[in-house]
Protein backbone atom coordinates (compact mmCIF):
# COMPACT_ATOMS: atom_id res chain seq x y z
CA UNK A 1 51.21 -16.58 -13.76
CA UNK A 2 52.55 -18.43 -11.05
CA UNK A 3 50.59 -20.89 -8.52
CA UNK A 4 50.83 -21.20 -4.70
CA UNK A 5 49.57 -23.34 -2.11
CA UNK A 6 46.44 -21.77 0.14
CA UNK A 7 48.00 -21.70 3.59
CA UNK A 8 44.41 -22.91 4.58
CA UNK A 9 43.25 -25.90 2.30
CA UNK A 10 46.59 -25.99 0.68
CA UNK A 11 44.93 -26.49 -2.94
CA UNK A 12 46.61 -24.30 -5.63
CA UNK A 13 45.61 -20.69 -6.35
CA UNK A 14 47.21 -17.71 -8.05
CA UNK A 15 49.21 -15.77 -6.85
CA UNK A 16 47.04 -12.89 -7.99
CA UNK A 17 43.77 -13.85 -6.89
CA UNK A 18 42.81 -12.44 -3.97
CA UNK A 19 40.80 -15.29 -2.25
CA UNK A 20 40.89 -18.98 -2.74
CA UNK A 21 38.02 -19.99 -4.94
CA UNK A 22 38.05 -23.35 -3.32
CA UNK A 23 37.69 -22.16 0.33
CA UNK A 24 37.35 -18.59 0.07
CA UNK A 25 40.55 -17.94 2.27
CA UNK A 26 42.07 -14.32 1.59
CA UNK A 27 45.30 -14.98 -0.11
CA UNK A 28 48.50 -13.98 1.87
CA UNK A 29 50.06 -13.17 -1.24
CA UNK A 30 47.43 -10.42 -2.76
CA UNK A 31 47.40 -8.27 0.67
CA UNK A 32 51.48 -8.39 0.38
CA UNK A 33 51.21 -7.01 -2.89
CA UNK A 34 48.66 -4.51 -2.26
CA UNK A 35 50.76 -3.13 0.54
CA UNK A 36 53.42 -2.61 -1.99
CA UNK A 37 51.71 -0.80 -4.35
CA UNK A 38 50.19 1.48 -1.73
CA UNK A 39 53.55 2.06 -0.44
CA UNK A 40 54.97 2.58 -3.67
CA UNK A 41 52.31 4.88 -4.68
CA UNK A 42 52.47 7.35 -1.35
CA UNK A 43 56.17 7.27 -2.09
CA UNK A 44 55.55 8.62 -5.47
CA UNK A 45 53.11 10.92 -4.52
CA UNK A 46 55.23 12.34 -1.68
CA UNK A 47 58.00 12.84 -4.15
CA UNK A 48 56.12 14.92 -6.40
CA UNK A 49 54.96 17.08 -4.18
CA UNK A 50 58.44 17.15 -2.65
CA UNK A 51 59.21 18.26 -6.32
CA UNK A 52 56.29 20.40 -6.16
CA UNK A 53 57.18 22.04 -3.16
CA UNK A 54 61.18 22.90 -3.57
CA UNK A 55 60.48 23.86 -7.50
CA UNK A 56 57.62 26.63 -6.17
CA UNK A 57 60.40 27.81 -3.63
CA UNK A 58 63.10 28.11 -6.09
CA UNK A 59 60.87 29.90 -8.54
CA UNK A 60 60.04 32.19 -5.90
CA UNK A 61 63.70 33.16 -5.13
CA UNK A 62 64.97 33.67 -8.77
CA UNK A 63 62.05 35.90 -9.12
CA UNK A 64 62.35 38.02 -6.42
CA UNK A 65 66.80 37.77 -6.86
CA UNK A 66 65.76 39.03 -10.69
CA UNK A 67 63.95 41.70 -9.31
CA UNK A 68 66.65 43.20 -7.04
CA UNK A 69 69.10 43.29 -8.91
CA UNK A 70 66.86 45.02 -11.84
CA UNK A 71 65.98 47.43 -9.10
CA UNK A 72 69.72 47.84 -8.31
CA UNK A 73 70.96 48.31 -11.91
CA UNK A 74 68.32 50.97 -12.45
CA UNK A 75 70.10 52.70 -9.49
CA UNK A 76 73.62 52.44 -10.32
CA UNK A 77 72.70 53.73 -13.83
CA UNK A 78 70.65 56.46 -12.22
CA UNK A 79 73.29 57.22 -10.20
CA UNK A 80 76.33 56.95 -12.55
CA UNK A 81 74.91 57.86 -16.23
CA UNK A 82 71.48 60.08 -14.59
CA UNK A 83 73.45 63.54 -15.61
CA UNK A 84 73.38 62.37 -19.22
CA UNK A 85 69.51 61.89 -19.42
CA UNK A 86 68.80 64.85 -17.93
């Protein structure tokens, strides 16, 4: 854990913490790393649904493509082989 000067008393603090315990200053370096990890998390988020999104779509394609040409076949067979079921 490393230490940094408070930019207000200038006495040492973590880096971590998020005030200074000797003057009760927020710490510069907490709020820069809480913006990261909000950042990083809406990122994440966004990319799973992203995922989310594109995988439901594809799904929905092959599914209805599998259908078609099911429905298709059963034509062409009707069509070409339906004299010998008859």
């Amino acid at each position: 854990m490393s230490l940094v000067a408070c930019h207000d008393c200038g006495k040492e603090i973590s880096m971590k913490a998020k005030t200074c315990v000797h003057c009760g200053c927020p710490s510069e370096y907490y709020r820069k790393n809480e913006n990261r990890n909000h950042t990083r998390s809406f990122l994440i988020k966004m990319a799973i649904l992203a995922v989310v999104f594109l995988g439901s779509i594809l799904l929905t394609r092959v599914g209805f493509f599998h259908w078609l040409a099911e429905y298709i076949g059963n034509i062409i067979t009707e069509v070409m082989f339906g004299h010998l079921f008859e």
